[in-house]
PDB file of N, CA and C in Angstrom:
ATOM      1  N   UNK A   1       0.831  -1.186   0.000  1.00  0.00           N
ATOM      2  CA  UNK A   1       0.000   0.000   0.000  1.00  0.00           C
ATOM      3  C   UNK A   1       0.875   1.248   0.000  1.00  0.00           C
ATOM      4  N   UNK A   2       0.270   2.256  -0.767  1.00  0.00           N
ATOM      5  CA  UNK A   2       1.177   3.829  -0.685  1.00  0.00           C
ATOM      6  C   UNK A   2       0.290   4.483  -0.700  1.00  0.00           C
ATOM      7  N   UNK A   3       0.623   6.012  -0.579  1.00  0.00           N
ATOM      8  CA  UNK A   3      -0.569   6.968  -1.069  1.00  0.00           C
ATOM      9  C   UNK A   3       0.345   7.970  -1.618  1.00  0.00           C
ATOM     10  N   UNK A   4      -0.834   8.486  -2.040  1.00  0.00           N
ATOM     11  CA  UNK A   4      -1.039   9.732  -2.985  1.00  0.00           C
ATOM     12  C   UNK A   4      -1.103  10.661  -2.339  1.00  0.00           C
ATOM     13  N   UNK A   5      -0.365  12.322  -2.327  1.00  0.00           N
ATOM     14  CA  UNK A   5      -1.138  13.227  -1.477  1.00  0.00           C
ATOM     15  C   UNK A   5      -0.947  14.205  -2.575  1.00  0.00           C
ATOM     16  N   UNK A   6      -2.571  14.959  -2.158  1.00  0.00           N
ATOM     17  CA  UNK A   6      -2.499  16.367  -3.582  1.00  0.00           C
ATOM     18  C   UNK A   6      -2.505  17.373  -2.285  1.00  0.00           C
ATOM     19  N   UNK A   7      -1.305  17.929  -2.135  1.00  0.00           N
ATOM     20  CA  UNK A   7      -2.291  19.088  -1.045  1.00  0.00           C
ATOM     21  C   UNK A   7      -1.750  20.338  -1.518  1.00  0.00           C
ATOM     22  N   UNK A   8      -2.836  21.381  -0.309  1.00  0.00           N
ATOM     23  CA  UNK A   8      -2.653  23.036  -0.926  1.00  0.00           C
ATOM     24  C   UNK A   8      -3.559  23.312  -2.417  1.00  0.00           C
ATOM     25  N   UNK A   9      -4.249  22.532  -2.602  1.00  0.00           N
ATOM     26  CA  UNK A   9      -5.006  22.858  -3.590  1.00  0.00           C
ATOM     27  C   UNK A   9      -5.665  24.310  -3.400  1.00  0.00           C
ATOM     28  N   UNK A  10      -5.292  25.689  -4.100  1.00  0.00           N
ATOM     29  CA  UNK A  10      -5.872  27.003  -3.171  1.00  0.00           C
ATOM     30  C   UNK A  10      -6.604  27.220  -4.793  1.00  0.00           C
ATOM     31  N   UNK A  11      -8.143  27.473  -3.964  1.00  0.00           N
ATOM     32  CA  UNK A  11      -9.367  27.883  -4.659  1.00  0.00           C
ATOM     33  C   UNK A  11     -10.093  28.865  -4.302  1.00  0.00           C
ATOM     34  N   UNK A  12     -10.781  29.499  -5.074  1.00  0.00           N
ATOM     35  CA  UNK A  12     -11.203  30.952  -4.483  1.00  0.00           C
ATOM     36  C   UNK A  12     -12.937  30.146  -4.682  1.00  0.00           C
ATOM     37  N   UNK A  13     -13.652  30.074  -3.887  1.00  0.00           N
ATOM     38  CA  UNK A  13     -15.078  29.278  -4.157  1.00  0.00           C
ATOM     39  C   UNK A  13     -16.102  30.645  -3.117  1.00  0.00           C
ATOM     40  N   UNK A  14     -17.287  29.936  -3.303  1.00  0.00           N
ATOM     41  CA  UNK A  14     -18.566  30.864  -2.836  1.00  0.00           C
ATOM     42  C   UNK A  14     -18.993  29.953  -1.489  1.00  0.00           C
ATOM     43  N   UNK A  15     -18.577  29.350  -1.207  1.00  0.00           N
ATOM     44  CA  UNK A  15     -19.642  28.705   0.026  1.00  0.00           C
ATOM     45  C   UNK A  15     -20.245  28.959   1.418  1.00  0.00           C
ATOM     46  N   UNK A  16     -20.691  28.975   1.950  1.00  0.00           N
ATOM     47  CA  UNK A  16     -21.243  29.587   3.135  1.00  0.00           C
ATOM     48  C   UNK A  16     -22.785  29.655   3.396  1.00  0.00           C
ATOM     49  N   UNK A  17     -23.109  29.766   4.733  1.00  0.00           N
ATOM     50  CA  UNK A  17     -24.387  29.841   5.136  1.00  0.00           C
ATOM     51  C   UNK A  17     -25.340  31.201   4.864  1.00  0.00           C
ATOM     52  N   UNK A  18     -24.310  32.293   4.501  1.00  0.00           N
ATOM     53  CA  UNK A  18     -24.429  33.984   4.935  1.00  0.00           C
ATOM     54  C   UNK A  18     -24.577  34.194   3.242  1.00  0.00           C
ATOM     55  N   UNK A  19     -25.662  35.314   3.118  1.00  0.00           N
ATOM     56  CA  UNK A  19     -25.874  35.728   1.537  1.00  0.00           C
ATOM     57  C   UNK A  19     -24.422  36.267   1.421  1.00  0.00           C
ATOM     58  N   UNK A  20     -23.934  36.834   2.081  1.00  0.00           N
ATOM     59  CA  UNK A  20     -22.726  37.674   1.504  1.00  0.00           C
ATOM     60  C   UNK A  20     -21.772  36.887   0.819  1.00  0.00           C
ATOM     61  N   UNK A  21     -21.360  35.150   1.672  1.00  0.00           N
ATOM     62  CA  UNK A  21     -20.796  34.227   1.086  1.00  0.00           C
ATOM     63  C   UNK A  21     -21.047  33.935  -0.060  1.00  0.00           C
ATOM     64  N   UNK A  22     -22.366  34.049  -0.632  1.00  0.00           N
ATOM     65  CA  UNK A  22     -22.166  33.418  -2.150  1.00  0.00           C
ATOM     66  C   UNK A  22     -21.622  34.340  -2.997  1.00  0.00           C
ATOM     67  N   UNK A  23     -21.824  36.188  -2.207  1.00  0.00           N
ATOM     68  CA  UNK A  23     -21.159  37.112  -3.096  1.00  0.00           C
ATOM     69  C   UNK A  23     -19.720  37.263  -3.046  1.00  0.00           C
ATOM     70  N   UNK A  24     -19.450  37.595  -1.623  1.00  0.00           N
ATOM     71  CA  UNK A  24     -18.024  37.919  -1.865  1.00  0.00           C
ATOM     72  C   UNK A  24     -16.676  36.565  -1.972  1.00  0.00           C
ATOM     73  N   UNK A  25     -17.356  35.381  -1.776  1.00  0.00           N
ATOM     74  CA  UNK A  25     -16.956  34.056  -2.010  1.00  0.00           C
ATOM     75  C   UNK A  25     -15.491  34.412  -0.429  1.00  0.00           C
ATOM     76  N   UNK A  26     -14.527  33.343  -0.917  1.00  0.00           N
ATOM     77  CA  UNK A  26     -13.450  33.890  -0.149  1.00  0.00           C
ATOM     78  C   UNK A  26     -12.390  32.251  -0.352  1.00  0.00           C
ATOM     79  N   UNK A  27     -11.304  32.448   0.510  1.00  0.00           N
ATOM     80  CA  UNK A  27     -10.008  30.965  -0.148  1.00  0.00           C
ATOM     81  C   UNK A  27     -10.225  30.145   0.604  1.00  0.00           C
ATOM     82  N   UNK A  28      -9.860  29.096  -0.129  1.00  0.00           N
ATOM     83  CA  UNK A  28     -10.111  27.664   0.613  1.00  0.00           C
ATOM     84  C   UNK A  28      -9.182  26.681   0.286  1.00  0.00           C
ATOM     85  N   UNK A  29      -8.884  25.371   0.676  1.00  0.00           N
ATOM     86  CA  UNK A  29      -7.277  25.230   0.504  1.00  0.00           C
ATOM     87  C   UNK A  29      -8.425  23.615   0.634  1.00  0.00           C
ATOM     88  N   UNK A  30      -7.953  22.759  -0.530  1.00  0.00           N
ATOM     89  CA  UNK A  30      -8.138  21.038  -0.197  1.00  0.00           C
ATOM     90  C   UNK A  30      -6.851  20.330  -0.155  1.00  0.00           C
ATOM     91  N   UNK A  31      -7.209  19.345   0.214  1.00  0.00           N
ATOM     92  CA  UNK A  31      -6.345  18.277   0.354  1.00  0.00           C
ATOM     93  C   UNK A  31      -6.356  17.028   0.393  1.00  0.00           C
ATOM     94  N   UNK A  32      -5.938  16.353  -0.646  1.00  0.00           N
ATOM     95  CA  UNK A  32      -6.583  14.761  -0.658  1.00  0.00           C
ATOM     96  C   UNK A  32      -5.451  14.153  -0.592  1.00  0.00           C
ATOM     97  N   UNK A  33      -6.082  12.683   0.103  1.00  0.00           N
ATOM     98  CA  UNK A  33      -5.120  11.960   0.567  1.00  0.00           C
ATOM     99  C   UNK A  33      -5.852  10.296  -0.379  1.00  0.00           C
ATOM    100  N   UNK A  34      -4.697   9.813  -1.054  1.00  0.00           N
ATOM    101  CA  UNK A  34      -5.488   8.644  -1.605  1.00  0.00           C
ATOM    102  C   UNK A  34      -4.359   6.984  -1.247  1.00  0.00           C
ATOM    103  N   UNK A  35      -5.328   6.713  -0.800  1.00  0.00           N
ATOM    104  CA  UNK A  35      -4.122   5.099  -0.308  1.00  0.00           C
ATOM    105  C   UNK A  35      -4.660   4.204  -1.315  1.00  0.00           C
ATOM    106  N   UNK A  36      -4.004   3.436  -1.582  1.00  0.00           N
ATOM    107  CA  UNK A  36      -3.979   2.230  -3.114  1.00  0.00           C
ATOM    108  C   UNK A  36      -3.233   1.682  -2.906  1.00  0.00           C
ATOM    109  N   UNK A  37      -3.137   0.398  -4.020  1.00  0.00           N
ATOM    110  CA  UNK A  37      -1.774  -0.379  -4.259  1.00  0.00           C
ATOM    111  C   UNK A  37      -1.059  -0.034  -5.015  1.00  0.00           C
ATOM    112  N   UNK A  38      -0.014   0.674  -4.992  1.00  0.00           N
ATOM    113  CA  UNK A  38       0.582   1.281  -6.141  1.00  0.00           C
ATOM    114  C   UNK A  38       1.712   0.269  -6.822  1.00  0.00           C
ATOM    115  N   UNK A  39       1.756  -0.797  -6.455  1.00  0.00           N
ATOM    116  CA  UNK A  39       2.939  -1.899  -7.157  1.00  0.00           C
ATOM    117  C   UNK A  39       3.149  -1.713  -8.394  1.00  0.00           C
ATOM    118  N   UNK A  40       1.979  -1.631  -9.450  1.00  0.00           N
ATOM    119  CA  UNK A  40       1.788  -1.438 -10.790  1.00  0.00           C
ATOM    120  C   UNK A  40       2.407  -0.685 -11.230  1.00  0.00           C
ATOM    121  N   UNK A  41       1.974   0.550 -10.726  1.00  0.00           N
ATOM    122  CA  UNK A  41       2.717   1.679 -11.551  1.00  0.00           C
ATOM    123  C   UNK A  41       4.208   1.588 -11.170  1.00  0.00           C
ATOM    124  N   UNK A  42       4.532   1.981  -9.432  1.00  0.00           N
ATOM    125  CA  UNK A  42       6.003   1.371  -9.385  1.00  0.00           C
ATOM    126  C   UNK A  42       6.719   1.030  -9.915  1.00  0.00           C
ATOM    127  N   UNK A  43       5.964  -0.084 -10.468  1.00  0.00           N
ATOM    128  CA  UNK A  43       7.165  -1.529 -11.804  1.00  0.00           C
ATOM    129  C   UNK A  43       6.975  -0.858 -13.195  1.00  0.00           C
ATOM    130  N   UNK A  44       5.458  -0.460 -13.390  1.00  0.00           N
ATOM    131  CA  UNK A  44       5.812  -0.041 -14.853  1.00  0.00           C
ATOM    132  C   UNK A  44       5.294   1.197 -15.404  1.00  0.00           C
ATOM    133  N   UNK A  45       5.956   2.517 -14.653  1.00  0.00           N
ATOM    134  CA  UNK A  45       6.269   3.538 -14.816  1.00  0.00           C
ATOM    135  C   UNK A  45       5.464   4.315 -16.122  1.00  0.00           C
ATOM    136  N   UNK A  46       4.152   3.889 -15.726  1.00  0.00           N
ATOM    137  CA  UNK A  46       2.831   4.277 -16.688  1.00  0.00           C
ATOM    138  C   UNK A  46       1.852   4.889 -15.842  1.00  0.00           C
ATOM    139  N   UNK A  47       1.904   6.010 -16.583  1.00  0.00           N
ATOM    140  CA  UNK A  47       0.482   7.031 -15.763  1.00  0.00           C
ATOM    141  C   UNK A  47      -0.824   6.132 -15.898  1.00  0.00           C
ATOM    142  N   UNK A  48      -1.286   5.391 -16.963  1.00  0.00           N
ATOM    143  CA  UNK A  48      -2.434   4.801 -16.937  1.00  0.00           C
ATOM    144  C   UNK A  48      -2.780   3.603 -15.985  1.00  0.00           C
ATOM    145  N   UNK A  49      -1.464   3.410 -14.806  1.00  0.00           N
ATOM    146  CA  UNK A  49      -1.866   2.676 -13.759  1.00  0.00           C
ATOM    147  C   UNK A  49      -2.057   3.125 -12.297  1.00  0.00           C
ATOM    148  N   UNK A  50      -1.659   4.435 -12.865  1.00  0.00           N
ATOM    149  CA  UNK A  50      -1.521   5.540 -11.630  1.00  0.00           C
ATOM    150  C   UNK A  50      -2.798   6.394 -11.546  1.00  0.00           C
ATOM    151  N   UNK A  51      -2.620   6.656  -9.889  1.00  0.00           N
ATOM    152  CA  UNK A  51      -3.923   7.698  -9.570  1.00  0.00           C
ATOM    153  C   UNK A  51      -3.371   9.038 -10.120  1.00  0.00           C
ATOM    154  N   UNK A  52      -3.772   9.258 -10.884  1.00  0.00           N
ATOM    155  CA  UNK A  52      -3.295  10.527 -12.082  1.00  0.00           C
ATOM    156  C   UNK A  52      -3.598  11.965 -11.377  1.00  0.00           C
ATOM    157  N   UNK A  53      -2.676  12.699 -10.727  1.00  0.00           N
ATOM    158  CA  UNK A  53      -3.233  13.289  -9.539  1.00  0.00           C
ATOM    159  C   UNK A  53      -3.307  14.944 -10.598  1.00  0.00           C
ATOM    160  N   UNK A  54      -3.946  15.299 -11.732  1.00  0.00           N
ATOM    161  CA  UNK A  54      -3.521  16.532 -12.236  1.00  0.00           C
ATOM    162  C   UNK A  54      -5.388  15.665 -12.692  1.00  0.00           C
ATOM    163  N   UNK A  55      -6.066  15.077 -12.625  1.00  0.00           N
ATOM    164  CA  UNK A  55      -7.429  14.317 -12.613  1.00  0.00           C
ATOM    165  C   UNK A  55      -8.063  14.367 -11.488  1.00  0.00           C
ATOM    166  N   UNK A  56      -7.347  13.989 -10.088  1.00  0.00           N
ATOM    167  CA  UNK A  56      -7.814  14.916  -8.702  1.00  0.00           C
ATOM    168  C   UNK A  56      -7.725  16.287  -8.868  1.00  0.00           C
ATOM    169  N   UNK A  57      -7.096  16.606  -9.164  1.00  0.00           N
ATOM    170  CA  UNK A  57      -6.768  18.499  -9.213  1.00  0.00           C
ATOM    171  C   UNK A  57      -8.232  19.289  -9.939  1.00  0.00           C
ATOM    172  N   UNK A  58      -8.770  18.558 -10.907  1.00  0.00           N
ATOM    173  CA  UNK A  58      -9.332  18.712 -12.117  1.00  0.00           C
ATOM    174  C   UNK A  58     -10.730  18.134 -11.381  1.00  0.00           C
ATOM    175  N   UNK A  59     -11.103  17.350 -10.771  1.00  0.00           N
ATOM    176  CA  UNK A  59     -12.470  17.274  -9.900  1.00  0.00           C
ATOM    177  C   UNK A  59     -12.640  18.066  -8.744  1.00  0.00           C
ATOM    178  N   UNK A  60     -11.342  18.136  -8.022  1.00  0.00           N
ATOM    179  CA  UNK A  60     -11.368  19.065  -6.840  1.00  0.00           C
ATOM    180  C   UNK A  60     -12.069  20.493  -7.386  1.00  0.00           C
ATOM    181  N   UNK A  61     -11.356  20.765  -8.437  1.00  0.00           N
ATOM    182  CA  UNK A  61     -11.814  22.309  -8.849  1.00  0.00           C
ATOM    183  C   UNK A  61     -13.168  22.301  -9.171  1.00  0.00           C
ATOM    184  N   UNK A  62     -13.548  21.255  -9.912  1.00  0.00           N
ATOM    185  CA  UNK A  62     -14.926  20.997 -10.296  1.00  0.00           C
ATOM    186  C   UNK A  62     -16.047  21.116  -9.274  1.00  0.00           C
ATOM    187  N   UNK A  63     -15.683  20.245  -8.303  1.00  0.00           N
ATOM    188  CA  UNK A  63     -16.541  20.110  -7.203  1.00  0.00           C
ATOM    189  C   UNK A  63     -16.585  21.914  -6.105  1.00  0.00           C
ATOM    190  N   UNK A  64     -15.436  21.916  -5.922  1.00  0.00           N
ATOM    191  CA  UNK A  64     -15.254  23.866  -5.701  1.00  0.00           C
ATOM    192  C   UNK A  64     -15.765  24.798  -6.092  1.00  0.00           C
ATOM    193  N   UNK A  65     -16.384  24.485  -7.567  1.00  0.00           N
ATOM    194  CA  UNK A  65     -17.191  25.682  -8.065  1.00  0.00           C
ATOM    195  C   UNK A  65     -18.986  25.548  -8.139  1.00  0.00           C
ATOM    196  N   UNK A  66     -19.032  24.531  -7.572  1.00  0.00           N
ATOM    197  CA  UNK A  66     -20.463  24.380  -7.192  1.00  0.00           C
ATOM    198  C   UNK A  66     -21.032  24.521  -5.577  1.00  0.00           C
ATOM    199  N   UNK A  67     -21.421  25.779  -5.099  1.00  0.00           N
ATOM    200  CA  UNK A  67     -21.433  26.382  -4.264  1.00  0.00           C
ATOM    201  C   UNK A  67     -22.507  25.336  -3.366  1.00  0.00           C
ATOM    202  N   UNK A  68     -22.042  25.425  -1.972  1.00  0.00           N
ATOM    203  CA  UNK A  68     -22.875  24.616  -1.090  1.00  0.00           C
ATOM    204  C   UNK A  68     -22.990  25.554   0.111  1.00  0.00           C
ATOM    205  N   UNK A  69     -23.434  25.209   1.263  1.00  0.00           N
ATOM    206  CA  UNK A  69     -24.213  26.058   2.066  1.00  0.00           C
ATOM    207  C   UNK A  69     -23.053  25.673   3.357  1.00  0.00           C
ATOM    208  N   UNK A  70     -22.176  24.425   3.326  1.00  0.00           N
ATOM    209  CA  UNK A  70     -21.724  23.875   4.163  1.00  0.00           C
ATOM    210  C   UNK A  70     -20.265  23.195   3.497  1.00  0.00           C
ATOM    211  N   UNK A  71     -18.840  23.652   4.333  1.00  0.00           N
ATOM    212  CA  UNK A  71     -17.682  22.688   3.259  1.00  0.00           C
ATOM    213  C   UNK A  71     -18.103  20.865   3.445  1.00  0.00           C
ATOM    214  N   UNK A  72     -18.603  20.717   4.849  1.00  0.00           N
ATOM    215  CA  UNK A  72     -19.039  19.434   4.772  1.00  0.00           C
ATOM    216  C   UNK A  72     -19.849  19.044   3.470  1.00  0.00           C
ATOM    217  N   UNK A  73     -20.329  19.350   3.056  1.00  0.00           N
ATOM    218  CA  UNK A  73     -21.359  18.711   1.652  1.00  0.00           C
ATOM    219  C   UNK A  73     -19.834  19.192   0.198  1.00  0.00           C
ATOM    220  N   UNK A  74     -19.370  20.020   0.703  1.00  0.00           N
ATOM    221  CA  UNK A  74     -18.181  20.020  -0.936  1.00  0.00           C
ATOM    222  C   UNK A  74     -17.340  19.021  -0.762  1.00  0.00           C
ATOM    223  N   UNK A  75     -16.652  18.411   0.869  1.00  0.00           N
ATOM    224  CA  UNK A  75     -15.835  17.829   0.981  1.00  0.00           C
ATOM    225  C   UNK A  75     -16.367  16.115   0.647  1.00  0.00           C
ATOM    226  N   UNK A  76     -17.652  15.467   1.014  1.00  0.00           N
ATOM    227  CA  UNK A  76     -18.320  14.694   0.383  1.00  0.00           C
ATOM    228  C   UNK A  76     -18.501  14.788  -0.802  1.00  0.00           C
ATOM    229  N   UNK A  77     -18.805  15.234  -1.600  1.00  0.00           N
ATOM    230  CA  UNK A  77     -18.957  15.664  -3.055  1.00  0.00           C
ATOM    231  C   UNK A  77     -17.932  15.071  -3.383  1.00  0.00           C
ATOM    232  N   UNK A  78     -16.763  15.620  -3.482  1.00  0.00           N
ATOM    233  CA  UNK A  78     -15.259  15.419  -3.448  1.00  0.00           C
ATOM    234  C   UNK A  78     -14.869  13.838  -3.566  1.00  0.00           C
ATOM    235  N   UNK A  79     -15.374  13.731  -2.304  1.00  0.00           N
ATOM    236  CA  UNK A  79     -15.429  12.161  -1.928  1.00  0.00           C
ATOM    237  C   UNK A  79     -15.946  11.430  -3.128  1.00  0.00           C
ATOM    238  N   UNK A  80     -16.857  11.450  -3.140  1.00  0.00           N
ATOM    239  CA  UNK A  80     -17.819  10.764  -4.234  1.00  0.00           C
ATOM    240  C   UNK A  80     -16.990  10.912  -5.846  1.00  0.00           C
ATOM    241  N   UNK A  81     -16.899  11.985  -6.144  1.00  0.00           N
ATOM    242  CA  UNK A  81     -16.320  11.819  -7.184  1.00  0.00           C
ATOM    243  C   UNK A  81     -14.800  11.085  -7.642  1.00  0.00           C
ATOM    244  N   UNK A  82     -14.313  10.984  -6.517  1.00  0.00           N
ATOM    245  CA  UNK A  82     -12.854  10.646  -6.169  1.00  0.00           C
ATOM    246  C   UNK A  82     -13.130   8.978  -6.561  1.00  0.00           C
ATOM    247  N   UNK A  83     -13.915   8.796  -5.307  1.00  0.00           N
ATOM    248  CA  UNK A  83     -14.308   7.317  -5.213  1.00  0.00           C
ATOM    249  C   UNK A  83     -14.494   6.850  -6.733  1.00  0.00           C
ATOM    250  N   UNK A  84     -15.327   7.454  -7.404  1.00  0.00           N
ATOM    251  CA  UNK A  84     -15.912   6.864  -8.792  1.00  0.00           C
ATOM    252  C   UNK A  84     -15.242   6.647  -9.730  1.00  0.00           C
ATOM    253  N   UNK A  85     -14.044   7.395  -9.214  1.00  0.00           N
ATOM    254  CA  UNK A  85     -13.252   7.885 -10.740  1.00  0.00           C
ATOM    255  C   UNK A  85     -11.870   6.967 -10.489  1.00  0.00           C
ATOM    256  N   UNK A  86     -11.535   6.117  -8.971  1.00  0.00           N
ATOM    257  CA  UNK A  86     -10.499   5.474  -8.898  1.00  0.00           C
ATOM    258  C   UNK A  86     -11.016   4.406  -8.209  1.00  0.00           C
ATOM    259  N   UNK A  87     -11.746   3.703  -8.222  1.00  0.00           N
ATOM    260  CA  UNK A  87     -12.551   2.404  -7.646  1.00  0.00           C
ATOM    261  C   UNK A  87     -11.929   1.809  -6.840  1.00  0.00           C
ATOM    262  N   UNK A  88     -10.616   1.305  -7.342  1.00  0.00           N
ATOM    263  CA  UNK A  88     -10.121   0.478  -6.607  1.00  0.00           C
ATOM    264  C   UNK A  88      -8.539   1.159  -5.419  1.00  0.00           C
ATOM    265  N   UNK A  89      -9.087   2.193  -4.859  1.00  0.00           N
ATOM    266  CA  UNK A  89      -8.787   3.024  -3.756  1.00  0.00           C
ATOM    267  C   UNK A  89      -8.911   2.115  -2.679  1.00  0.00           C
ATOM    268  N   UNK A  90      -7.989   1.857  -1.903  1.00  0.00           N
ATOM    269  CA  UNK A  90      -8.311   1.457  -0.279  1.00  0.00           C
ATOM    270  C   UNK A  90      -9.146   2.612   0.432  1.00  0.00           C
ATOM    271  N   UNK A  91      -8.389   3.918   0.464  1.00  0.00           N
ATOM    272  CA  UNK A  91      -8.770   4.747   1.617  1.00  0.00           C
ATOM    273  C   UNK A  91      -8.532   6.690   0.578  1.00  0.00           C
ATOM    274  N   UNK A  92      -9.795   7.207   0.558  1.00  0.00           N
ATOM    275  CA  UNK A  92      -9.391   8.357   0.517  1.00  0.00           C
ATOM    276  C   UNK A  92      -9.718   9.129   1.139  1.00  0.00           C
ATOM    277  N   UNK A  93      -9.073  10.360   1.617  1.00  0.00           N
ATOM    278  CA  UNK A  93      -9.245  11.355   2.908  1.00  0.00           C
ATOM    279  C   UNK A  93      -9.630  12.805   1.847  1.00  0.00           C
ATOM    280  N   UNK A  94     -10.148  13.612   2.476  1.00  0.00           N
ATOM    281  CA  UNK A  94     -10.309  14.724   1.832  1.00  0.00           C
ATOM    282  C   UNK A  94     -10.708  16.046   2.576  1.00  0.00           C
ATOM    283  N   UNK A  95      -9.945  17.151   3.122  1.00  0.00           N
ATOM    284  CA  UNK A  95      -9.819  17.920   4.177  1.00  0.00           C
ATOM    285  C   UNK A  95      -9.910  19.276   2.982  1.00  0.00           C
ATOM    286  N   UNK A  96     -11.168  20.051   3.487  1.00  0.00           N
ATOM    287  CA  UNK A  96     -11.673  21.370   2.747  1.00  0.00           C
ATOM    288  C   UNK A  96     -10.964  22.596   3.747  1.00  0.00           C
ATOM    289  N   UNK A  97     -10.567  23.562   3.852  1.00  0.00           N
ATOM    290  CA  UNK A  97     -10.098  24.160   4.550  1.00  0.00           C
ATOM    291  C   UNK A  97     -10.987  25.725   4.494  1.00  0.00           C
ATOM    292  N   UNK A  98     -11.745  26.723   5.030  1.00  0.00           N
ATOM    293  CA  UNK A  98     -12.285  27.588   5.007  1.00  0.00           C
ATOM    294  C   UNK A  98     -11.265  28.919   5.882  1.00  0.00           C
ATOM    295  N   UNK A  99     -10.997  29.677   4.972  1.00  0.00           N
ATOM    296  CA  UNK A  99     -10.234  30.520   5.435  1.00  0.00           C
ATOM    297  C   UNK A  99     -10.418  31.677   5.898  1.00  0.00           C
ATOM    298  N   UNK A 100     -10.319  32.660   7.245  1.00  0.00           N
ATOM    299  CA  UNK A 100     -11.087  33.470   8.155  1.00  0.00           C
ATOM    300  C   UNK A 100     -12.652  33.705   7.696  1.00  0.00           C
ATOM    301  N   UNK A 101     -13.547  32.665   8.820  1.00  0.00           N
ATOM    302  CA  UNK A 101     -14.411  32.274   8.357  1.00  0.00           C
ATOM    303  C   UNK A 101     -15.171  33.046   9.210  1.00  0.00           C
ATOM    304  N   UNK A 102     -16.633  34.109   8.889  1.00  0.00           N
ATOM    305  CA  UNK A 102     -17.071  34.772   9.451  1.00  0.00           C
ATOM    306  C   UNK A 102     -17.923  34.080  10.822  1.00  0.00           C
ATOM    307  N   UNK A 103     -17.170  34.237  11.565  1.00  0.00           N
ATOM    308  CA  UNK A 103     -16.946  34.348  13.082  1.00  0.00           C
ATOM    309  C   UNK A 103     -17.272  35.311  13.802  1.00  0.00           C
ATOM    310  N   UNK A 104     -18.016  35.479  14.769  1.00  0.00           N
ATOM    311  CA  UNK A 104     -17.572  36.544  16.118  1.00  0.00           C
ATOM    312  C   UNK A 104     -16.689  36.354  16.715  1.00  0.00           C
ATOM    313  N   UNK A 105     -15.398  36.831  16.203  1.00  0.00           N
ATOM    314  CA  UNK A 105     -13.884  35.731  16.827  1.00  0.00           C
ATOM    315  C   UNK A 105     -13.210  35.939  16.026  1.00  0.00           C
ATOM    316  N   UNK A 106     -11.672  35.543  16.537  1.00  0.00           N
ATOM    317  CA  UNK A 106     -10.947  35.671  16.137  1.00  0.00           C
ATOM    318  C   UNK A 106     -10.278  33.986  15.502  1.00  0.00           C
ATOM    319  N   UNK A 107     -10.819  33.960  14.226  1.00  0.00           N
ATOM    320  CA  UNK A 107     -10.448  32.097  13.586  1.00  0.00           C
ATOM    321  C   UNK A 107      -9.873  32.152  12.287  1.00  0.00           C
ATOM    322  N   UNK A 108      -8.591  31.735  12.445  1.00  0.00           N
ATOM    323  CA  UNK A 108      -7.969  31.531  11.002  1.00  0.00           C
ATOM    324  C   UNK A 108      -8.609  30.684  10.173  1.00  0.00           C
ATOM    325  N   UNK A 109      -8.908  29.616  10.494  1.00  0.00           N
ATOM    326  CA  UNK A 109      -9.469  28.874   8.964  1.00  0.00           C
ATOM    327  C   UNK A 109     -10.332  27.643  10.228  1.00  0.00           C
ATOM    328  N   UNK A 110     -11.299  27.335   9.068  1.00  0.00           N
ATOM    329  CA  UNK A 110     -12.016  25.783   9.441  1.00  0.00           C
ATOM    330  C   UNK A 110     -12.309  24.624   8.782  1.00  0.00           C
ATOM    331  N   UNK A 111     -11.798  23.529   8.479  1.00  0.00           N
ATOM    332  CA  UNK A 111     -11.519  22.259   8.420  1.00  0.00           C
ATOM    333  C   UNK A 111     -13.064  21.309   8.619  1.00  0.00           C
ATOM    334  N   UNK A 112     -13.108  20.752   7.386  1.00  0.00           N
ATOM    335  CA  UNK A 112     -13.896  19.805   7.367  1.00  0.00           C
ATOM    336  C   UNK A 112     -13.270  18.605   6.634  1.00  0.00           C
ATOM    337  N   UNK A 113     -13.013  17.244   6.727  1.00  0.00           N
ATOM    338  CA  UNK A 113     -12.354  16.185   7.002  1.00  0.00           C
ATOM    339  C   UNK A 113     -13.317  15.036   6.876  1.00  0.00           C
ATOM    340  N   UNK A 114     -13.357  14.374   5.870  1.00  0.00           N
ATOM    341  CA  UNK A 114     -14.291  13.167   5.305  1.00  0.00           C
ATOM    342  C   UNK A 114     -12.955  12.186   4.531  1.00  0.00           C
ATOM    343  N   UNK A 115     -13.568  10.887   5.134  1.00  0.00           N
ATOM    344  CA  UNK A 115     -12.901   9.985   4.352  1.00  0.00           C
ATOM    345  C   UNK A 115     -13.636   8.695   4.466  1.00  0.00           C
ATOM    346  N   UNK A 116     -13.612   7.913   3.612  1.00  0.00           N
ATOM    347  CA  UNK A 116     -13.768   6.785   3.103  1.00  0.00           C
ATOM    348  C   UNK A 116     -13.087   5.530   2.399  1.00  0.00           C
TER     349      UNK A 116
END
């Protein structure tokens, strides 16, 4: 078993509970984590056996620009599409990051964290 990690994925998206969120949007940072058997590719040094991670990059963004009310529902999303698109995944993790998130407070960023 190995994994894959895509991280720092930085996206400028709309999400939030607050009308202002869908206007003034604001950054958000993913990060996927994908565990597999990677023996295949290892030995024979072919992207078409590999989790092709510029194909995560390319759903992450996808899933980012469809605005949700909650990062929990983008970071599932995420999930789902991940899952579909590499089946035979042991384990993928997927951490949405919300950056100074309107708070009464003082909060650098907030983290939502799904895996399957």
């Amino acid at each position: 078993m190995a994994k894959i990690l895509v991280e720092g994925i930085k996206l400028y998206a709309y999400h939030g509970c607050m009308k202002e969120e869908a206007i003034i949007g604001g950054n958000y940072i993913v990060d996927v984590c994908i565990e597999a058997d990677m023996s295949k590719p290892s030995k024979s040094d072919n992207l078409n056996d590999a989790i092709d991670y510029v194909i995560v990059y390319e759903i992450v963004k996808k899933e980012m620009a469809v605005r949700s009310k909650l990062i929990e529902h983008v970071a599932k999303r995420i999930l789902g599409k991940l899952k579909k698109c590499f089946p035979k995944t042991n384990t993928i993790e997927v951490r949405v990051t919300k950056h100074n998130p309107p708070i009464d407070g003082d909060v650098e960023k907030v983290c939502a964290v799904v895996s399957e």
